[in-house]
PDB file of N, CA and C in Angstrom:
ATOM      1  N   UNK A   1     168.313  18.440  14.551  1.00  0.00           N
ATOM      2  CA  UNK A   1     166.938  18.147  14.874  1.00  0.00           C
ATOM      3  C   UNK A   1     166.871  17.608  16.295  1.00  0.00           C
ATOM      4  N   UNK A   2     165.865  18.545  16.869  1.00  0.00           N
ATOM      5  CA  UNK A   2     165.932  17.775  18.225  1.00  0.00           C
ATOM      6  C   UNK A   2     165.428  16.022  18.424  1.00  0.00           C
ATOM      7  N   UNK A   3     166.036  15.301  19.239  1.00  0.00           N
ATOM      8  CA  UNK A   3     165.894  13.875  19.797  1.00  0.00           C
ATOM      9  C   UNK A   3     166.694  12.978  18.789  1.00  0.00           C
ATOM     10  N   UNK A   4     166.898  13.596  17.393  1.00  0.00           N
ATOM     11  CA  UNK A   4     167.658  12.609  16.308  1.00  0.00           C
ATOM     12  C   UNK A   4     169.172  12.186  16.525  1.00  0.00           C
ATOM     13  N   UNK A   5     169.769  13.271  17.676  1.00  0.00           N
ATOM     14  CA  UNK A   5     171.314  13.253  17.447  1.00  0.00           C
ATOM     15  C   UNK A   5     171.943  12.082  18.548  1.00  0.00           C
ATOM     16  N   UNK A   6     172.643  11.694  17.579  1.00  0.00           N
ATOM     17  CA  UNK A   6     173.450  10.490  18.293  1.00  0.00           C
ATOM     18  C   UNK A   6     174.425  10.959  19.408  1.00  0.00           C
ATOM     19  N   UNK A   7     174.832  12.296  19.102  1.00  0.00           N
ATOM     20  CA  UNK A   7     175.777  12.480  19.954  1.00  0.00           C
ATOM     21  C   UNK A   7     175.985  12.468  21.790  1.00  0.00           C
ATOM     22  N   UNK A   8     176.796  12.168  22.071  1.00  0.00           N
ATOM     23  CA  UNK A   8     177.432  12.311  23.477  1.00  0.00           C
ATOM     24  C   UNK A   8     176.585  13.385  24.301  1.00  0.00           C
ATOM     25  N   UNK A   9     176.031  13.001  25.510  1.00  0.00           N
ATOM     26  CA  UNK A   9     175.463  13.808  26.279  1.00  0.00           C
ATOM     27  C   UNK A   9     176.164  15.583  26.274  1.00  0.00           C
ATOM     28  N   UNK A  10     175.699  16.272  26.055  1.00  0.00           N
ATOM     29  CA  UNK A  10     176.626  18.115  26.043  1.00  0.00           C
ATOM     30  C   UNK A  10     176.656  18.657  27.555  1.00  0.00           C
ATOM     31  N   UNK A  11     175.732  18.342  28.463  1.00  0.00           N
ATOM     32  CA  UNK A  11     176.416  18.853  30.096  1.00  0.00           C
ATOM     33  C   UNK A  11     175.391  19.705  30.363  1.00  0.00           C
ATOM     34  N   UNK A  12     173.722  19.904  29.679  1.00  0.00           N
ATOM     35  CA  UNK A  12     173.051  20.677  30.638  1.00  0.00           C
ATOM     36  C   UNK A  12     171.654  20.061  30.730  1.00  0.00           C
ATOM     37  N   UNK A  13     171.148  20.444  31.989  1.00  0.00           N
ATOM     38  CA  UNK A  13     169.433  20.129  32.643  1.00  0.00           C
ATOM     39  C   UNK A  13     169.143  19.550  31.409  1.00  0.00           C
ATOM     40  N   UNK A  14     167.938  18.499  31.212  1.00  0.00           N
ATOM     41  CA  UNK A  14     167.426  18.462  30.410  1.00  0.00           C
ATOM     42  C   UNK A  14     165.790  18.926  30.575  1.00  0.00           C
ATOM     43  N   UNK A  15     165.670  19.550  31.907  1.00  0.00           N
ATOM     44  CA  UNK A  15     164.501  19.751  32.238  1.00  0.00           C
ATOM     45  C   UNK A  15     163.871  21.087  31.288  1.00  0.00           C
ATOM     46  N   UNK A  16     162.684  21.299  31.000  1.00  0.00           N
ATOM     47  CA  UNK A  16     162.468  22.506  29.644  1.00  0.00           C
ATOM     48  C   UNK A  16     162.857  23.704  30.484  1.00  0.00           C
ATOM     49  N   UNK A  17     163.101  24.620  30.178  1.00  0.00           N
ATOM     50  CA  UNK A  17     163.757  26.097  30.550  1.00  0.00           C
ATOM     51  C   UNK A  17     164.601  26.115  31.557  1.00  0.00           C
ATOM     52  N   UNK A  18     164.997  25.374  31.851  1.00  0.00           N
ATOM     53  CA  UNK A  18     166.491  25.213  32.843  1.00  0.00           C
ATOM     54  C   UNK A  18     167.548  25.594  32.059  1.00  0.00           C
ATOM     55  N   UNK A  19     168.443  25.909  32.628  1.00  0.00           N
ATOM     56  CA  UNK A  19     169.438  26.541  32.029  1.00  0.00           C
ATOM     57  C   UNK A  19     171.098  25.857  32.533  1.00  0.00           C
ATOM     58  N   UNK A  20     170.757  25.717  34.045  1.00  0.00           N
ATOM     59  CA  UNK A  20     171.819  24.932  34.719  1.00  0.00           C
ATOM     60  C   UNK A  20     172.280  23.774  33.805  1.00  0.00           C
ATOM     61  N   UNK A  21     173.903  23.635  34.762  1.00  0.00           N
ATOM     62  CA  UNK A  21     175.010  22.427  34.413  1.00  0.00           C
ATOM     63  C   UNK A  21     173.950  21.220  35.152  1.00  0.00           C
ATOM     64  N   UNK A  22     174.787  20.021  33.914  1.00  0.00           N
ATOM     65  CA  UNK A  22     174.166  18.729  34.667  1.00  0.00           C
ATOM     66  C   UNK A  22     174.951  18.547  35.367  1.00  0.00           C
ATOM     67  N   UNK A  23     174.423  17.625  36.265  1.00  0.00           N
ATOM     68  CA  UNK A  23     175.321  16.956  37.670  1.00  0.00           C
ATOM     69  C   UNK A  23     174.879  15.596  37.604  1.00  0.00           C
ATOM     70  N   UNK A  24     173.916  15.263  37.223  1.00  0.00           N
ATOM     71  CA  UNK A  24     173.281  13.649  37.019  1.00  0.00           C
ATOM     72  C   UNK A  24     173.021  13.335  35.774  1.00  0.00           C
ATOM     73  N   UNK A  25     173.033  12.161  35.570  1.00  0.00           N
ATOM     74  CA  UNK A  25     172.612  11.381  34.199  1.00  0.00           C
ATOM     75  C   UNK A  25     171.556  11.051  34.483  1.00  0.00           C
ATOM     76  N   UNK A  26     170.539  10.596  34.128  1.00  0.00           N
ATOM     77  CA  UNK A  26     169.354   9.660  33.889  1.00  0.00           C
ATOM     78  C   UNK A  26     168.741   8.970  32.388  1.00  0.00           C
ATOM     79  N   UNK A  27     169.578   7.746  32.840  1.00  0.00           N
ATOM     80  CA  UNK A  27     169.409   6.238  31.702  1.00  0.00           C
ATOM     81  C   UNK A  27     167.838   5.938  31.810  1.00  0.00           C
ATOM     82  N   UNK A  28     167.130   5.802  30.925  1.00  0.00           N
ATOM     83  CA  UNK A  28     165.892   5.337  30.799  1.00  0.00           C
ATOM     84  C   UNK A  28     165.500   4.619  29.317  1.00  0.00           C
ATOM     85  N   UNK A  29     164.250   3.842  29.668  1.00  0.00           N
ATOM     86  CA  UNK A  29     164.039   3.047  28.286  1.00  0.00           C
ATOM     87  C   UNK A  29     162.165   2.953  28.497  1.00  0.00           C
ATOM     88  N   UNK A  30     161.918   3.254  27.267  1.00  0.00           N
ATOM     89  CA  UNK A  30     160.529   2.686  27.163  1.00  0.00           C
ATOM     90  C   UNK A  30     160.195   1.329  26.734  1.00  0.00           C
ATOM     91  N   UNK A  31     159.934   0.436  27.688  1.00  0.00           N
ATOM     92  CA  UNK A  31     160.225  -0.991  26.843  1.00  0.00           C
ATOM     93  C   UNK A  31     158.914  -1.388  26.038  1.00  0.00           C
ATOM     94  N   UNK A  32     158.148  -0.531  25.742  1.00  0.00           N
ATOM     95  CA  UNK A  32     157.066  -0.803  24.598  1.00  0.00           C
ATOM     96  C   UNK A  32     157.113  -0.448  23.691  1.00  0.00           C
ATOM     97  N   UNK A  33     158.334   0.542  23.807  1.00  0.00           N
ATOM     98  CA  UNK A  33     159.297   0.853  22.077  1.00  0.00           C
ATOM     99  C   UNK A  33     160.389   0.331  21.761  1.00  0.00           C
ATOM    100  N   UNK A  34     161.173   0.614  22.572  1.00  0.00           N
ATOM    101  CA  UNK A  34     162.835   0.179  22.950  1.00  0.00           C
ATOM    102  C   UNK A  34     163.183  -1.060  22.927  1.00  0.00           C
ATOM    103  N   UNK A  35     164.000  -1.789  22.461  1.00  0.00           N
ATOM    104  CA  UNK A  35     164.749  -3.061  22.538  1.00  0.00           C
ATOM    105  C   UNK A  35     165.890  -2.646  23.803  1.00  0.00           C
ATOM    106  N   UNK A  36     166.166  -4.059  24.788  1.00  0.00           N
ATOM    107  CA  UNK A  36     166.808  -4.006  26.204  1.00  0.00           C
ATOM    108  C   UNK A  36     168.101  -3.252  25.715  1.00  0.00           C
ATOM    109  N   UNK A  37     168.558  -3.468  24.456  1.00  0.00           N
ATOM    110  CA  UNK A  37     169.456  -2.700  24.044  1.00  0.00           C
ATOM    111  C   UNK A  37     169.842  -0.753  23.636  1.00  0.00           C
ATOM    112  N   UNK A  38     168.297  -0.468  23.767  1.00  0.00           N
ATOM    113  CA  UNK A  38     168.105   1.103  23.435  1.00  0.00           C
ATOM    114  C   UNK A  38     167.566   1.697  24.595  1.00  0.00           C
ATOM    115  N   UNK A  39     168.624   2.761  24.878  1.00  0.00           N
ATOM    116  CA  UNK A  39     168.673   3.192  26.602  1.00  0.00           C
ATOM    117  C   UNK A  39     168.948   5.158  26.109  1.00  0.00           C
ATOM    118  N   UNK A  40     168.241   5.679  26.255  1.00  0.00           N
ATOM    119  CA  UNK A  40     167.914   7.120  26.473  1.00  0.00           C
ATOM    120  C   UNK A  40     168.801   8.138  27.466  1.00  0.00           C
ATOM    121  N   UNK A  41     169.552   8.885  27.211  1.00  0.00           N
ATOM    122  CA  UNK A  41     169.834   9.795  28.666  1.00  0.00           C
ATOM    123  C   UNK A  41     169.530  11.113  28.223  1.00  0.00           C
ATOM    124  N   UNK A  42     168.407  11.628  29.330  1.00  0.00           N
ATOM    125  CA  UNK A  42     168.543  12.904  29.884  1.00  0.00           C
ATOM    126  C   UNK A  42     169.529  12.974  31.107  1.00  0.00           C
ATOM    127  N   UNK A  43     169.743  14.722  31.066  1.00  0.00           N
ATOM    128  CA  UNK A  43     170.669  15.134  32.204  1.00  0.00           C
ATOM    129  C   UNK A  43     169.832  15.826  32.961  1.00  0.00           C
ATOM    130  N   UNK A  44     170.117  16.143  33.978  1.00  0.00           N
ATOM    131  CA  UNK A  44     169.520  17.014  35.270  1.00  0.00           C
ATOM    132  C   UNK A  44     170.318  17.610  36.014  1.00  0.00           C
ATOM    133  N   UNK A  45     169.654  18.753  36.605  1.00  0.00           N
ATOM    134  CA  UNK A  45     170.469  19.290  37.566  1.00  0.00           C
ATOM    135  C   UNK A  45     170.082  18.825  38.859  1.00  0.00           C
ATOM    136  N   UNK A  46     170.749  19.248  40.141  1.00  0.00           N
ATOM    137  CA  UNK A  46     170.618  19.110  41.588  1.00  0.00           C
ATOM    138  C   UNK A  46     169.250  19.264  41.896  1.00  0.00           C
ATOM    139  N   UNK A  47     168.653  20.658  41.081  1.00  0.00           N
ATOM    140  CA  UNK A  47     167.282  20.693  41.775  1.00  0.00           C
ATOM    141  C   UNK A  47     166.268  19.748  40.643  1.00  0.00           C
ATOM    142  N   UNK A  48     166.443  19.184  39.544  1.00  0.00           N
ATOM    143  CA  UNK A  48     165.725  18.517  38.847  1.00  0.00           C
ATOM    144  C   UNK A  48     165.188  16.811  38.708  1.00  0.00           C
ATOM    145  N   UNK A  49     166.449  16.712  39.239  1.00  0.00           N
ATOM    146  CA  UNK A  49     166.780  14.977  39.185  1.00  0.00           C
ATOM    147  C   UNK A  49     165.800  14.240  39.803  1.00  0.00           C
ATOM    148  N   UNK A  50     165.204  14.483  40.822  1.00  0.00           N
ATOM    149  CA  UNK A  50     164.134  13.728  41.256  1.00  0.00           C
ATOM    150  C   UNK A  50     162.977  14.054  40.498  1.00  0.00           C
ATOM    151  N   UNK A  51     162.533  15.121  40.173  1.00  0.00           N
ATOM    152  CA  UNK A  51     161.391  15.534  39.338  1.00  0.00           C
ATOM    153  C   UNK A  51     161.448  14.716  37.866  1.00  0.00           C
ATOM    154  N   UNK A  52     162.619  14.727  37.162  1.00  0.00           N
ATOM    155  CA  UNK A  52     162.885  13.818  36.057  1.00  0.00           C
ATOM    156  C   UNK A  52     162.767  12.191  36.427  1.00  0.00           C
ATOM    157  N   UNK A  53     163.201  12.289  36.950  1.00  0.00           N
ATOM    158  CA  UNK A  53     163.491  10.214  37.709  1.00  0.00           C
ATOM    159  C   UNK A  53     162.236   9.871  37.679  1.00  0.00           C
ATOM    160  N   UNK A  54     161.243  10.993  38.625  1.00  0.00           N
ATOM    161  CA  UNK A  54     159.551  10.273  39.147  1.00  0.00           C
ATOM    162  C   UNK A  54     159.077  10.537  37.650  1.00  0.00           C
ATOM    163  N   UNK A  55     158.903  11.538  36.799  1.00  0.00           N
ATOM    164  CA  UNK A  55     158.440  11.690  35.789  1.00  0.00           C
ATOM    165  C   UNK A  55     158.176  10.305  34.663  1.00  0.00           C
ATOM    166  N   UNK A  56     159.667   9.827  34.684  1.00  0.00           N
ATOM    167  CA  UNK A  56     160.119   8.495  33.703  1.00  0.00           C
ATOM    168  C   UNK A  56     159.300   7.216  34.836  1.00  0.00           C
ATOM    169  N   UNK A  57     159.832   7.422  35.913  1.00  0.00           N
ATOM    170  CA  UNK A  57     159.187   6.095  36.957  1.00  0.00           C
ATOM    171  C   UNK A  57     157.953   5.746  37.130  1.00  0.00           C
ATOM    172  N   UNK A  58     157.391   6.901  37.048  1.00  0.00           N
ATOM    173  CA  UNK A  58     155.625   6.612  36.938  1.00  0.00           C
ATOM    174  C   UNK A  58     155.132   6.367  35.759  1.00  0.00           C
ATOM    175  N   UNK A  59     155.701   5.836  34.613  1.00  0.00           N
ATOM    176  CA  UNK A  59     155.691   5.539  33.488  1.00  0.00           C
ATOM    177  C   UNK A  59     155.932   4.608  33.505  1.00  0.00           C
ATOM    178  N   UNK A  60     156.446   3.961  34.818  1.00  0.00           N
ATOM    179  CA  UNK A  60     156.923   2.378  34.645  1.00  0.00           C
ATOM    180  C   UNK A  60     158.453   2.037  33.741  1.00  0.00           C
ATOM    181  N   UNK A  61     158.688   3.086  33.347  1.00  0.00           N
ATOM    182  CA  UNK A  61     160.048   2.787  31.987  1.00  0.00           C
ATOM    183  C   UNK A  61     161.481   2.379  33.735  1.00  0.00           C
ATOM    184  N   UNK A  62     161.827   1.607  33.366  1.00  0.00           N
ATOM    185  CA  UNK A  62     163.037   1.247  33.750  1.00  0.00           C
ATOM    186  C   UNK A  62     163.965   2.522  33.516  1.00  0.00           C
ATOM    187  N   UNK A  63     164.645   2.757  35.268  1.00  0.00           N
ATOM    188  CA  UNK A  63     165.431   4.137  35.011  1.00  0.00           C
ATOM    189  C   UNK A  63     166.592   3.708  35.981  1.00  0.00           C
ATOM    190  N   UNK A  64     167.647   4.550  35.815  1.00  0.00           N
ATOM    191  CA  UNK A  64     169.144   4.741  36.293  1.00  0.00           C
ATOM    192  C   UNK A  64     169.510   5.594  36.304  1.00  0.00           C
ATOM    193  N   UNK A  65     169.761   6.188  37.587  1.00  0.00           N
ATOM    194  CA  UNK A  65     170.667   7.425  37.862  1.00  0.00           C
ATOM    195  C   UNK A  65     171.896   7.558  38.343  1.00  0.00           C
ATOM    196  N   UNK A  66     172.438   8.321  38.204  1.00  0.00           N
ATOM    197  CA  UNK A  66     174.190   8.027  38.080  1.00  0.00           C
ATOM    198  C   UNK A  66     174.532   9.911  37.954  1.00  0.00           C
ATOM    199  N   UNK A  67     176.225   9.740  38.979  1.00  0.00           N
ATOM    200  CA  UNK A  67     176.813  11.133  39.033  1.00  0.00           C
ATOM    201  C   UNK A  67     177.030  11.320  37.586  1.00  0.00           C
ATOM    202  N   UNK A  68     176.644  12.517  36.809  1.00  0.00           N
ATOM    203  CA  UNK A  68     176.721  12.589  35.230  1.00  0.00           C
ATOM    204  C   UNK A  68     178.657  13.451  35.422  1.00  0.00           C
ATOM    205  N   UNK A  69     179.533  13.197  34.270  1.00  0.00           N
ATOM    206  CA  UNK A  69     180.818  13.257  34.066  1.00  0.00           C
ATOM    207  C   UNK A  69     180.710  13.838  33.010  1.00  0.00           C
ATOM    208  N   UNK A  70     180.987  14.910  33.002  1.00  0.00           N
ATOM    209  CA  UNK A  70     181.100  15.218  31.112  1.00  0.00           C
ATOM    210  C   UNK A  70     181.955  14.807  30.327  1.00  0.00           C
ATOM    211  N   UNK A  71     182.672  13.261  30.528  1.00  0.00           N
ATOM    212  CA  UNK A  71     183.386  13.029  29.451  1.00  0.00           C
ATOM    213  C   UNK A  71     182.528  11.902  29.098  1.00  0.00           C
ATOM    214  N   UNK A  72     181.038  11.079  30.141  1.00  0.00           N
ATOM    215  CA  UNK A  72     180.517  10.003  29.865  1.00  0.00           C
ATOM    216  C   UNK A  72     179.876  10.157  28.294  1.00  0.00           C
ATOM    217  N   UNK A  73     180.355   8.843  27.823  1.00  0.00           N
ATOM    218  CA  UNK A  73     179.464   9.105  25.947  1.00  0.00           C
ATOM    219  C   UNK A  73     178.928   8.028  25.859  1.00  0.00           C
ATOM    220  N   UNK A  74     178.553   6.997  26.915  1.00  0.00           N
ATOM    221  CA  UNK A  74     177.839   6.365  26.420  1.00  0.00           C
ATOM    222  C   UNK A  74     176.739   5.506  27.810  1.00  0.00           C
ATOM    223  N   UNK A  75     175.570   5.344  27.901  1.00  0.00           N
ATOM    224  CA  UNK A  75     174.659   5.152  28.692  1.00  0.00           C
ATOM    225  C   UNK A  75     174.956   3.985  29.515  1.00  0.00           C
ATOM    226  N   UNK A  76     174.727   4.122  30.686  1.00  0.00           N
ATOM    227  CA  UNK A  76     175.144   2.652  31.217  1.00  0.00           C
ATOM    228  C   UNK A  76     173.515   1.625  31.454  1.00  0.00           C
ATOM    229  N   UNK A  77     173.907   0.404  31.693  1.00  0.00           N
ATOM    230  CA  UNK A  77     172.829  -0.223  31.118  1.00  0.00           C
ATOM    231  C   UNK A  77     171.744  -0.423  31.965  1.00  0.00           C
ATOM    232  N   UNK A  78     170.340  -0.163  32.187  1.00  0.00           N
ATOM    233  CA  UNK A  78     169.527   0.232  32.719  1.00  0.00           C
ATOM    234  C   UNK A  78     168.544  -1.144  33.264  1.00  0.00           C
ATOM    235  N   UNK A  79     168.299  -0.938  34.347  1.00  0.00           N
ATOM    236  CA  UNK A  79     167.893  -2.004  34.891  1.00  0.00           C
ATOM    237  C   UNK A  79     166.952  -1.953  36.797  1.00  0.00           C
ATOM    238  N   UNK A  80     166.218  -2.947  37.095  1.00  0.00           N
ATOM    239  CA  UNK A  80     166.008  -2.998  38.268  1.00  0.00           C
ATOM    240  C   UNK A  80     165.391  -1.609  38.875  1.00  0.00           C
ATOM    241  N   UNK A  81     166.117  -1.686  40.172  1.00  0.00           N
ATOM    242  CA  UNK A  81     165.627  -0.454  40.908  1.00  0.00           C
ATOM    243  C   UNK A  81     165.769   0.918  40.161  1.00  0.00           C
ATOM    244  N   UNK A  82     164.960   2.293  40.303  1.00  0.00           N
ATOM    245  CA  UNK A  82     165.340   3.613  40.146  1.00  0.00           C
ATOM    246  C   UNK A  82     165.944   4.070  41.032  1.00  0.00           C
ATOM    247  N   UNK A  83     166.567   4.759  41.029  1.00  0.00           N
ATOM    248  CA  UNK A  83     167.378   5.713  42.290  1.00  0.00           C
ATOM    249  C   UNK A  83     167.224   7.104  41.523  1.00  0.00           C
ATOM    250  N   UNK A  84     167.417   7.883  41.607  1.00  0.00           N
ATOM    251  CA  UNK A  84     167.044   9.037  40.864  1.00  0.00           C
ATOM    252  C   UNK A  84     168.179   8.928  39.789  1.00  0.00           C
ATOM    253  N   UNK A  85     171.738  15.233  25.212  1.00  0.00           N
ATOM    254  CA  UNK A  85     170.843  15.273  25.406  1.00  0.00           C
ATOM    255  C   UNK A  85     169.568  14.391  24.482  1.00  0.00           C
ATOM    256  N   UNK A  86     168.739  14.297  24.722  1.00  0.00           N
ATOM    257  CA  UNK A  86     167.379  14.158  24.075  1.00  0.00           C
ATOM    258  C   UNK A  86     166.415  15.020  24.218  1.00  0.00           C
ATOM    259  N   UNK A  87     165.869  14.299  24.928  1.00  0.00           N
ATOM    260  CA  UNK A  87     163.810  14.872  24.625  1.00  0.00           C
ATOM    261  C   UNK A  87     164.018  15.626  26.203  1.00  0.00           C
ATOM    262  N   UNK A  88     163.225  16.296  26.023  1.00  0.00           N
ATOM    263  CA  UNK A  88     162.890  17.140  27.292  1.00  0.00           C
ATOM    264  C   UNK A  88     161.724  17.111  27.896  1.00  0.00           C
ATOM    265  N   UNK A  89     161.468  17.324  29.404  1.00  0.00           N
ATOM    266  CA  UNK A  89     160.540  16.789  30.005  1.00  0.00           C
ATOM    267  C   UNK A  89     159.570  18.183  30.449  1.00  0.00           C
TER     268      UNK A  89
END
């Protein structure tokens, strides 16, 4: 089911009909749902990552971007400034 799976980021865009490898992570949280402890990652590609980042940022949700690794499995903790699977944007 999409957004239910716990699992480890899989390595592509999370942008809708993209098809490309990720190259970035993007940690995000809605803190009017989320406890400081529940942190979200979509992936992005080169040409997406800013389009995803502003998407979550103008939402105000606290975001983190980071070189994405395909062995990363777990979100790093999200905070402060933005700099540039789940749900899809």
């Amino acid at each position: 089911m999409i957004g239910l799976s716990s699992a480890a980021p899989q390595g592509g865009c999370s942008r809708a009909g993209c098809r490309e490898g990720a190259t970035w992570r993007i940690d995000w949280r809605n803190p009017k749902i989320h406890a400081d402890d529940r942190v979200k990652t979509w992936l992005a590609c080169d040409e997406h990552v800013e389009y995803l980042r502003e998407f979550l940022a103008s939402r105000s949700f606290p975001v983190r971007v980071a070189p994405f690794v395909a062995t990363d499995a777990a979100p790093a903790p999200v905070g402060g400034d933005a700099h540039p699977g789940g749900e899809r944007a």
